[in-house]
N, C-alpha and C. Protein backbone atom coordinates (compact mmCIF):
# COMPACT_ATOMS: atom_id res chain seq x y z
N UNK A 1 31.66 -34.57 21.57
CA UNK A 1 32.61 -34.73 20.48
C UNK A 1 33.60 -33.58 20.56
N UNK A 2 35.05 -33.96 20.38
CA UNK A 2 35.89 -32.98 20.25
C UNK A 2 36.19 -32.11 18.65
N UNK A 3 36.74 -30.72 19.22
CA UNK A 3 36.40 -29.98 18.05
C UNK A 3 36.94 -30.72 16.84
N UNK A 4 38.24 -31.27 17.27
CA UNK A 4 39.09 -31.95 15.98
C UNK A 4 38.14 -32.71 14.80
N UNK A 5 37.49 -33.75 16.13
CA UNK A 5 36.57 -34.94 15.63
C UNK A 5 35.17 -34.39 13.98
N UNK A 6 34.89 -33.07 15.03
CA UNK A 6 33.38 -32.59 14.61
C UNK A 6 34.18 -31.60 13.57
N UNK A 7 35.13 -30.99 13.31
CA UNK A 7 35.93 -30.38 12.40
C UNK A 7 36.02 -31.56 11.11
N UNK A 8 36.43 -32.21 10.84
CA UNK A 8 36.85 -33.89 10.05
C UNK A 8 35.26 -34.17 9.92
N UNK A 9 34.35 -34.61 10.76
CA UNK A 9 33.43 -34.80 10.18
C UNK A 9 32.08 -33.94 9.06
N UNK A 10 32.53 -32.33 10.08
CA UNK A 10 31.93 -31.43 8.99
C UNK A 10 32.62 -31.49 7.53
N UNK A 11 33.77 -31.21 7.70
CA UNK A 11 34.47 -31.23 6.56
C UNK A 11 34.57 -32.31 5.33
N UNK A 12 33.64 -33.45 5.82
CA UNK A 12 33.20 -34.85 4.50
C UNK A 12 32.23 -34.54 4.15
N UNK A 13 30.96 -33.50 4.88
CA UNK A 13 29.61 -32.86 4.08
C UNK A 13 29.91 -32.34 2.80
N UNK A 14 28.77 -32.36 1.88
CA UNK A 14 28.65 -31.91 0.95
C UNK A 14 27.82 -30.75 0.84
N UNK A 15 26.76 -31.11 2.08
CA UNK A 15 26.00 -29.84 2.15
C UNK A 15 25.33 -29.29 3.68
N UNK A 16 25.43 -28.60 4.00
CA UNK A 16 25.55 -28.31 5.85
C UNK A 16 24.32 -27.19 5.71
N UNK A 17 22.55 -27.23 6.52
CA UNK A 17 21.58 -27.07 6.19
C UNK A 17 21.29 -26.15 7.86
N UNK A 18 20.83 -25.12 8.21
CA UNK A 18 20.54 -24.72 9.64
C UNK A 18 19.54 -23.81 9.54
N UNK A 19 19.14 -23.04 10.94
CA UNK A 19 18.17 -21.55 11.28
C UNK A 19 18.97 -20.82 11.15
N UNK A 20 19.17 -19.86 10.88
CA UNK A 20 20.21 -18.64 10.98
C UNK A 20 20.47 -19.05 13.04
N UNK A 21 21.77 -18.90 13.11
CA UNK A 21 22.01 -18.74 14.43
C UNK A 21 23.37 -18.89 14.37
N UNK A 22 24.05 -18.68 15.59
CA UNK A 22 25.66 -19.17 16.13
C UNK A 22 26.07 -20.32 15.44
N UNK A 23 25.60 -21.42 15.44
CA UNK A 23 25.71 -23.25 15.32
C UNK A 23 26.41 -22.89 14.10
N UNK A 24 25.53 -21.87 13.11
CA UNK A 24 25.95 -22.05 11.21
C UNK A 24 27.60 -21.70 11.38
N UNK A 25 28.14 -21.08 12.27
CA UNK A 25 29.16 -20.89 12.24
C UNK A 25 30.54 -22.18 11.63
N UNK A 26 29.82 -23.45 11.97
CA UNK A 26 30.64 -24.64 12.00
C UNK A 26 30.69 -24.41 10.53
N UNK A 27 30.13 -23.53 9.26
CA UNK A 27 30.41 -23.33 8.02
C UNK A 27 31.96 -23.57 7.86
N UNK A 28 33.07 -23.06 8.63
CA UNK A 28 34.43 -23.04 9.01
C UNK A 28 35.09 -24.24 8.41
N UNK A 29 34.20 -25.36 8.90
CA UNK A 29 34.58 -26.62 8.61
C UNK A 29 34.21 -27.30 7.44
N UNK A 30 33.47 -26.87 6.62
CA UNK A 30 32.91 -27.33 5.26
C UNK A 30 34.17 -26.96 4.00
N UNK A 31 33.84 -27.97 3.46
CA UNK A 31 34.80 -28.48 2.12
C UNK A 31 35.13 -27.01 0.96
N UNK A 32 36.10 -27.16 0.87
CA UNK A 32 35.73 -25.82 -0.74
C UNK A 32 34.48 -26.31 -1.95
N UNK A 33 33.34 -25.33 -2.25
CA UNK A 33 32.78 -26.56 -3.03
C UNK A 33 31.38 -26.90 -2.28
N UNK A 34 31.79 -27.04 -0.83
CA UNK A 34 30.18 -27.23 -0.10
C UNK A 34 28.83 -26.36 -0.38
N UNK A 35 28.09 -26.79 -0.18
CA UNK A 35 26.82 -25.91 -0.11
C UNK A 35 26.18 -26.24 1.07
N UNK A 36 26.01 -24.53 1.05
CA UNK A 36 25.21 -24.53 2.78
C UNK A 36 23.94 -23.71 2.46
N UNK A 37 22.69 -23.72 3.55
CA UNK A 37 21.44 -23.89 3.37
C UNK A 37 21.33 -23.14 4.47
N UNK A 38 20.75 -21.68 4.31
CA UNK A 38 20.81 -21.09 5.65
C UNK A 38 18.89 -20.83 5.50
N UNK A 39 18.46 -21.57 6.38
CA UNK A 39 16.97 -20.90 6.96
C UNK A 39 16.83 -19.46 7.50
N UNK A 40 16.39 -18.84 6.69
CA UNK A 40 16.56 -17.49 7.29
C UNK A 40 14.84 -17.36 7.81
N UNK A 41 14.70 -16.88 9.46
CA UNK A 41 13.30 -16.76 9.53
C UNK A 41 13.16 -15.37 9.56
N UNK A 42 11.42 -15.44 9.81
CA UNK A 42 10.54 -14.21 9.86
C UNK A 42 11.22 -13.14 10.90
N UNK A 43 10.78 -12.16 9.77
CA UNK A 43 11.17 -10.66 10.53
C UNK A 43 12.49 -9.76 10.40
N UNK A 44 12.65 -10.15 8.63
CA UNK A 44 13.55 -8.67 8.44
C UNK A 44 14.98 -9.51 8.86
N UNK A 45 15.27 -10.46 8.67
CA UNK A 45 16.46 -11.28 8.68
C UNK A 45 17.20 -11.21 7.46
N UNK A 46 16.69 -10.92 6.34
CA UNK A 46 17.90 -10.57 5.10
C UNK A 46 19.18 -9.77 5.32
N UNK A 47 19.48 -8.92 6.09
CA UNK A 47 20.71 -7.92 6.21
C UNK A 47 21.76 -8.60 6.92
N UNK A 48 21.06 -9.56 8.42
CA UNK A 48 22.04 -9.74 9.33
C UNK A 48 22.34 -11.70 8.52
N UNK A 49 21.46 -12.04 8.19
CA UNK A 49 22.09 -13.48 7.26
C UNK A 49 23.02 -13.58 6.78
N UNK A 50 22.83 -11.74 5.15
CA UNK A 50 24.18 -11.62 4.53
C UNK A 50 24.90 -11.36 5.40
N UNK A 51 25.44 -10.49 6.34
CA UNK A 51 26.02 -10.46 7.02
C UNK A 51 26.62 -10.97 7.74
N UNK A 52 25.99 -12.18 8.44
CA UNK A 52 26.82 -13.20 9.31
C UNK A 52 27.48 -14.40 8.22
N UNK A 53 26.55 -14.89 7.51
CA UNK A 53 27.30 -15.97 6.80
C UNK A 53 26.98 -15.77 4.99
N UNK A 54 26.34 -14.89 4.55
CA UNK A 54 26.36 -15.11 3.29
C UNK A 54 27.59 -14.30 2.56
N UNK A 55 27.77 -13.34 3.22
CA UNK A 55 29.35 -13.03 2.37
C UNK A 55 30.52 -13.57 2.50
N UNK A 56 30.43 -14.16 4.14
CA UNK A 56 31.86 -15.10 4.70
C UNK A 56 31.91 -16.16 3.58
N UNK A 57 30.34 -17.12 3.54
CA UNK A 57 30.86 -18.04 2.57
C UNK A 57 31.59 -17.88 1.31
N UNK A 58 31.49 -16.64 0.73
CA UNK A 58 31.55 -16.58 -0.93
C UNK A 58 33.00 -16.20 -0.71
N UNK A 59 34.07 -15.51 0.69
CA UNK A 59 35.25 -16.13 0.57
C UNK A 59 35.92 -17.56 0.98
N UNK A 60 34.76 -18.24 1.18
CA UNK A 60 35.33 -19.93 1.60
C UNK A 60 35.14 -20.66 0.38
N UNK A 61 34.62 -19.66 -0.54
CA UNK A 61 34.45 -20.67 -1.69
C UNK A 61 33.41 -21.82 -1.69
N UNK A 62 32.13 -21.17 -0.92
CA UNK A 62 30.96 -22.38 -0.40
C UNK A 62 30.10 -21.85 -0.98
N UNK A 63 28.96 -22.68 -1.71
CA UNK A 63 28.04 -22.07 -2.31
C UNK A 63 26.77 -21.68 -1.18
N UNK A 64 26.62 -20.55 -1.20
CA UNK A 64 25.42 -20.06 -0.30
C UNK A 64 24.03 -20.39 -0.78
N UNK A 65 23.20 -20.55 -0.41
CA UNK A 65 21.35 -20.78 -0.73
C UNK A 65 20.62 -20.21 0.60
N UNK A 66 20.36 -19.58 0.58
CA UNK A 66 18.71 -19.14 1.31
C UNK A 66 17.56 -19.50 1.42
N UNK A 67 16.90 -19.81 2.05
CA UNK A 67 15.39 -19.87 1.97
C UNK A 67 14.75 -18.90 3.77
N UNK A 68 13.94 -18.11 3.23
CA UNK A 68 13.47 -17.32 4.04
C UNK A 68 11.91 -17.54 4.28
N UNK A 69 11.56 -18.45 5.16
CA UNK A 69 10.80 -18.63 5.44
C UNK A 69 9.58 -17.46 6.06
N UNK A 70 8.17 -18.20 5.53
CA UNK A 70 6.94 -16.81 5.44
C UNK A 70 6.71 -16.98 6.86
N UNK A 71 5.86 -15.85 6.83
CA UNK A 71 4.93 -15.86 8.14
C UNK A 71 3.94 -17.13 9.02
N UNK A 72 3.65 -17.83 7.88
CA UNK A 72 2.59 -18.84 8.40
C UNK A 72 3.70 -19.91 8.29
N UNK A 73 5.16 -20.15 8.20
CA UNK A 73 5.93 -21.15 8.73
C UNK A 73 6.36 -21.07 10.16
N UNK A 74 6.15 -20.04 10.32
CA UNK A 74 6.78 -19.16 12.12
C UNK A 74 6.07 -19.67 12.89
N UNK A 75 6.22 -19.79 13.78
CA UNK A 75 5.33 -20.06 15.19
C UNK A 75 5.20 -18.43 15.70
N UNK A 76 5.47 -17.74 15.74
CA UNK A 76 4.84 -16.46 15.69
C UNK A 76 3.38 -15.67 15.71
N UNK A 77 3.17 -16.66 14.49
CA UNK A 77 1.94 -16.81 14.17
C UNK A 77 0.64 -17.64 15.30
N UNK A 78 1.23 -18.13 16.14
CA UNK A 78 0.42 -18.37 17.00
C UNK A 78 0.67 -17.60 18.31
N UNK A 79 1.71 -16.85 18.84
CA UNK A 79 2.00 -16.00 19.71
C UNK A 79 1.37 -14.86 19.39
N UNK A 80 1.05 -14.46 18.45
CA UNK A 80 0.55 -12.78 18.69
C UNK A 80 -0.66 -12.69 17.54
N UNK A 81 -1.43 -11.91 17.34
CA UNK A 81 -2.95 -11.48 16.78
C UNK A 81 -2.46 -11.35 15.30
N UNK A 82 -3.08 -11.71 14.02
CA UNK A 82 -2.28 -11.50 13.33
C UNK A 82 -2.19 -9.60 12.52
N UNK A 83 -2.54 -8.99 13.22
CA UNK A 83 -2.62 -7.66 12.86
C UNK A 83 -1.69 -7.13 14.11
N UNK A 84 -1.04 -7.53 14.80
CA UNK A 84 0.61 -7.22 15.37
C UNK A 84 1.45 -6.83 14.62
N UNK A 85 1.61 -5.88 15.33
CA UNK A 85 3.19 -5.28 14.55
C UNK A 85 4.39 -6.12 14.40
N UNK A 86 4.18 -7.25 14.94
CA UNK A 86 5.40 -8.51 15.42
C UNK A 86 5.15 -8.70 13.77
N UNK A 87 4.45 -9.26 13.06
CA UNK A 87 3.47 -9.77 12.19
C UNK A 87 3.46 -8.75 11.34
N UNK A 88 3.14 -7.55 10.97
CA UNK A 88 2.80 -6.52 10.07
C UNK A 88 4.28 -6.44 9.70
N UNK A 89 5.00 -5.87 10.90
CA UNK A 89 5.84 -4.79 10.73
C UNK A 89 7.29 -4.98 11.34
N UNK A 90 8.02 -6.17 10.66
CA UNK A 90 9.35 -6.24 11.58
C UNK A 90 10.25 -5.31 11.67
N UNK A 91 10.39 -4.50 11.11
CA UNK A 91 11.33 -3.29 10.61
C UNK A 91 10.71 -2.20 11.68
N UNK A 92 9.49 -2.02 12.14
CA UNK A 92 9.45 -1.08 12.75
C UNK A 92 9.51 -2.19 14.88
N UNK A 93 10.00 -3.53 15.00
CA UNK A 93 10.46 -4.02 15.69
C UNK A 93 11.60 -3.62 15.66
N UNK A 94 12.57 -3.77 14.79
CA UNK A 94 14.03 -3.32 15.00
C UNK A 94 14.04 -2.29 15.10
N UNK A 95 13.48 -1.12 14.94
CA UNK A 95 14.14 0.40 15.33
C UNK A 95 13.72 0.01 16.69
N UNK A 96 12.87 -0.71 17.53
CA UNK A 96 12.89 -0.57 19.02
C UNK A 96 14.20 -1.26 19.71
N UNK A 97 15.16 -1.80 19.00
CA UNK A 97 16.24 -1.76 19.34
C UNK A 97 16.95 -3.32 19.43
N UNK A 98 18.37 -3.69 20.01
CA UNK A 98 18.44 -5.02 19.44
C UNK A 98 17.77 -6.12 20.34
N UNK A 99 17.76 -5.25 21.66
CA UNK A 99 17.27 -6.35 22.23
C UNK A 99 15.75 -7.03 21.91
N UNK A 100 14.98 -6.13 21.66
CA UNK A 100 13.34 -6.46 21.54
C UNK A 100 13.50 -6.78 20.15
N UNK A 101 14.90 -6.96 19.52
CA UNK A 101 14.53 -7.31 18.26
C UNK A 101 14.55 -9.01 18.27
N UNK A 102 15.94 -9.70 19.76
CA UNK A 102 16.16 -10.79 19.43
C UNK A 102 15.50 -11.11 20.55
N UNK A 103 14.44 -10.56 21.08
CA UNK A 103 14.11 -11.79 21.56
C UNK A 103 12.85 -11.94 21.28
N UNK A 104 12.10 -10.83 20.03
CA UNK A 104 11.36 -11.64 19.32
C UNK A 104 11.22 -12.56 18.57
N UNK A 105 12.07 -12.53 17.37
CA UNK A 105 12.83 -13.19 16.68
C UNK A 105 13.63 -14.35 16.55
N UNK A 106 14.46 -13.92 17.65
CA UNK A 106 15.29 -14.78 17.70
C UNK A 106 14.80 -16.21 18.81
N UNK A 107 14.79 -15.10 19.85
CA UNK A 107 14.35 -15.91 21.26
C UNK A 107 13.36 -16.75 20.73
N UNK A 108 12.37 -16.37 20.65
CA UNK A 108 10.78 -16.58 21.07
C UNK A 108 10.19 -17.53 19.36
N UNK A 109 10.61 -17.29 18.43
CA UNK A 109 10.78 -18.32 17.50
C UNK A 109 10.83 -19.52 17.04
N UNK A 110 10.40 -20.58 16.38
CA UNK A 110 10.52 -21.34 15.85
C UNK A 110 10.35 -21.73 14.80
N UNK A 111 10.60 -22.49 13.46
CA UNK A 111 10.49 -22.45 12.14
C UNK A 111 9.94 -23.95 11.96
N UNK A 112 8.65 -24.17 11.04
CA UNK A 112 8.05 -25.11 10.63
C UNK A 112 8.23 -24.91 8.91
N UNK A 113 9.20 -25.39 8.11
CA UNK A 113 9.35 -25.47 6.62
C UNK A 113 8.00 -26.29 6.10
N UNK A 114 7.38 -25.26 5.10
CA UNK A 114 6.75 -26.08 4.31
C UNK A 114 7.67 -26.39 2.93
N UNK A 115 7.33 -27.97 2.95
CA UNK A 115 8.40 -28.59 2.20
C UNK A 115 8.27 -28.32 0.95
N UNK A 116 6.85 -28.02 0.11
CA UNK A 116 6.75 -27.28 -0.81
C UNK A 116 7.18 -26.48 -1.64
N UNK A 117 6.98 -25.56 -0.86
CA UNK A 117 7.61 -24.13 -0.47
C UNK A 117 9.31 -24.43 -0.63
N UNK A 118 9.68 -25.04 0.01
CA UNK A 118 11.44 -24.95 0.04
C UNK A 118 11.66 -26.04 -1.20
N UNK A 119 11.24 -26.93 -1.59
CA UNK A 119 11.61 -27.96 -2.88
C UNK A 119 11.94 -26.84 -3.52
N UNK A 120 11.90 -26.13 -4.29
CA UNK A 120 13.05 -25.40 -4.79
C UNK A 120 14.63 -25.37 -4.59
N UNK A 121 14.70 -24.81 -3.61
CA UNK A 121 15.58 -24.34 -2.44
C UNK A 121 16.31 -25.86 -2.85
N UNK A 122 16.16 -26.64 -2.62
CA UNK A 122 16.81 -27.76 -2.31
C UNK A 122 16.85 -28.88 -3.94
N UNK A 123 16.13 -28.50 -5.03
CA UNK A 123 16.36 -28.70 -6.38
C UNK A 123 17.77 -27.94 -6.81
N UNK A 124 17.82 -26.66 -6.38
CA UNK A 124 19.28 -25.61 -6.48
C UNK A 124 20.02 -26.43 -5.87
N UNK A 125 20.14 -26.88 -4.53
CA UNK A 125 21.28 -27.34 -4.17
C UNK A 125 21.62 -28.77 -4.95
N UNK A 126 20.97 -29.61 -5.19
CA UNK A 126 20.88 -30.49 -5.87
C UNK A 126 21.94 -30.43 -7.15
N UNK A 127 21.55 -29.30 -7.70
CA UNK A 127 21.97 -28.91 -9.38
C UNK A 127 23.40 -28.53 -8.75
N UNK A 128 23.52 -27.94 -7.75
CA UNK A 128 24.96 -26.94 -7.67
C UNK A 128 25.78 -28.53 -7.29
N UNK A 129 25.56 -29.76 -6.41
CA UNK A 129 26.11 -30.85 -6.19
C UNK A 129 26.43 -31.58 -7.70
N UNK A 130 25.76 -31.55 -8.47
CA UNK A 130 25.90 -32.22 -9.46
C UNK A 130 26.71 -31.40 -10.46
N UNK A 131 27.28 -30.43 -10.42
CA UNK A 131 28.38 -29.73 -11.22
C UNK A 131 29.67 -29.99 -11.23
């Protein structure tokens, strides 16, 4: 699909839902008014989230939502012992620097939502659509 195409079609969403990564970037293309749904996973991801897209949105005029998914949604949790520092201690992962930060994290990652757990998350967006 060309950017034009996938530009026009983001831009008829009401609500645009991802993992924290590059992709959320297509935020660009969402409506004034949209709400976007950023999965933030395990391991000390609150700083670089706000950072990449939760302050951009609030000048696009897009309503931001979070959900930061736990430890036992990670696949993580099956890669390493659960008394790992991967696991204990993400913060003392990032002082070892960015790389061993993303490719724990980032790389080596995957996110299983318990739907539970996020029905919230997605009752908010609900309410913010209906305003």
């Amino acid at each position: 699909m060309d950017v034009p195409k996938f530009a026009e079609m983001a831009n008829s969403c009401d609500v645009l839902m991802g993992v924290h990564g590059a992709g959320l970037a297509n935020i660009v293309f969402l409506p004034k008014n949209a709400i976007f749904i950023q999965v933030v996973p395990f391991g000390g991801f609150e700083w670089l989230a706000t950072y990449d897209y939760g302050e951009p949105s609030k000048d696009m005029n897009i309503h931001h939502l979070e959900y930061k998914i736990s430890k036992e949604e990670s696949s993580l949790i099956q890669q390493y012992p659960l008394d790992d520092v991967v696991l204990r201690d993400p913060y003392a992962i990032q002082r070892q620097g960015w790389l061993r930060f993303k490719t724990v994290y980032l790389d080596k990652q995957n996110v299983k939502i318990d739907v539970n757990r996020f029905r919230p998350t997605l009752l908010e967006a609900l309410k913010l659509l209906h305003q």
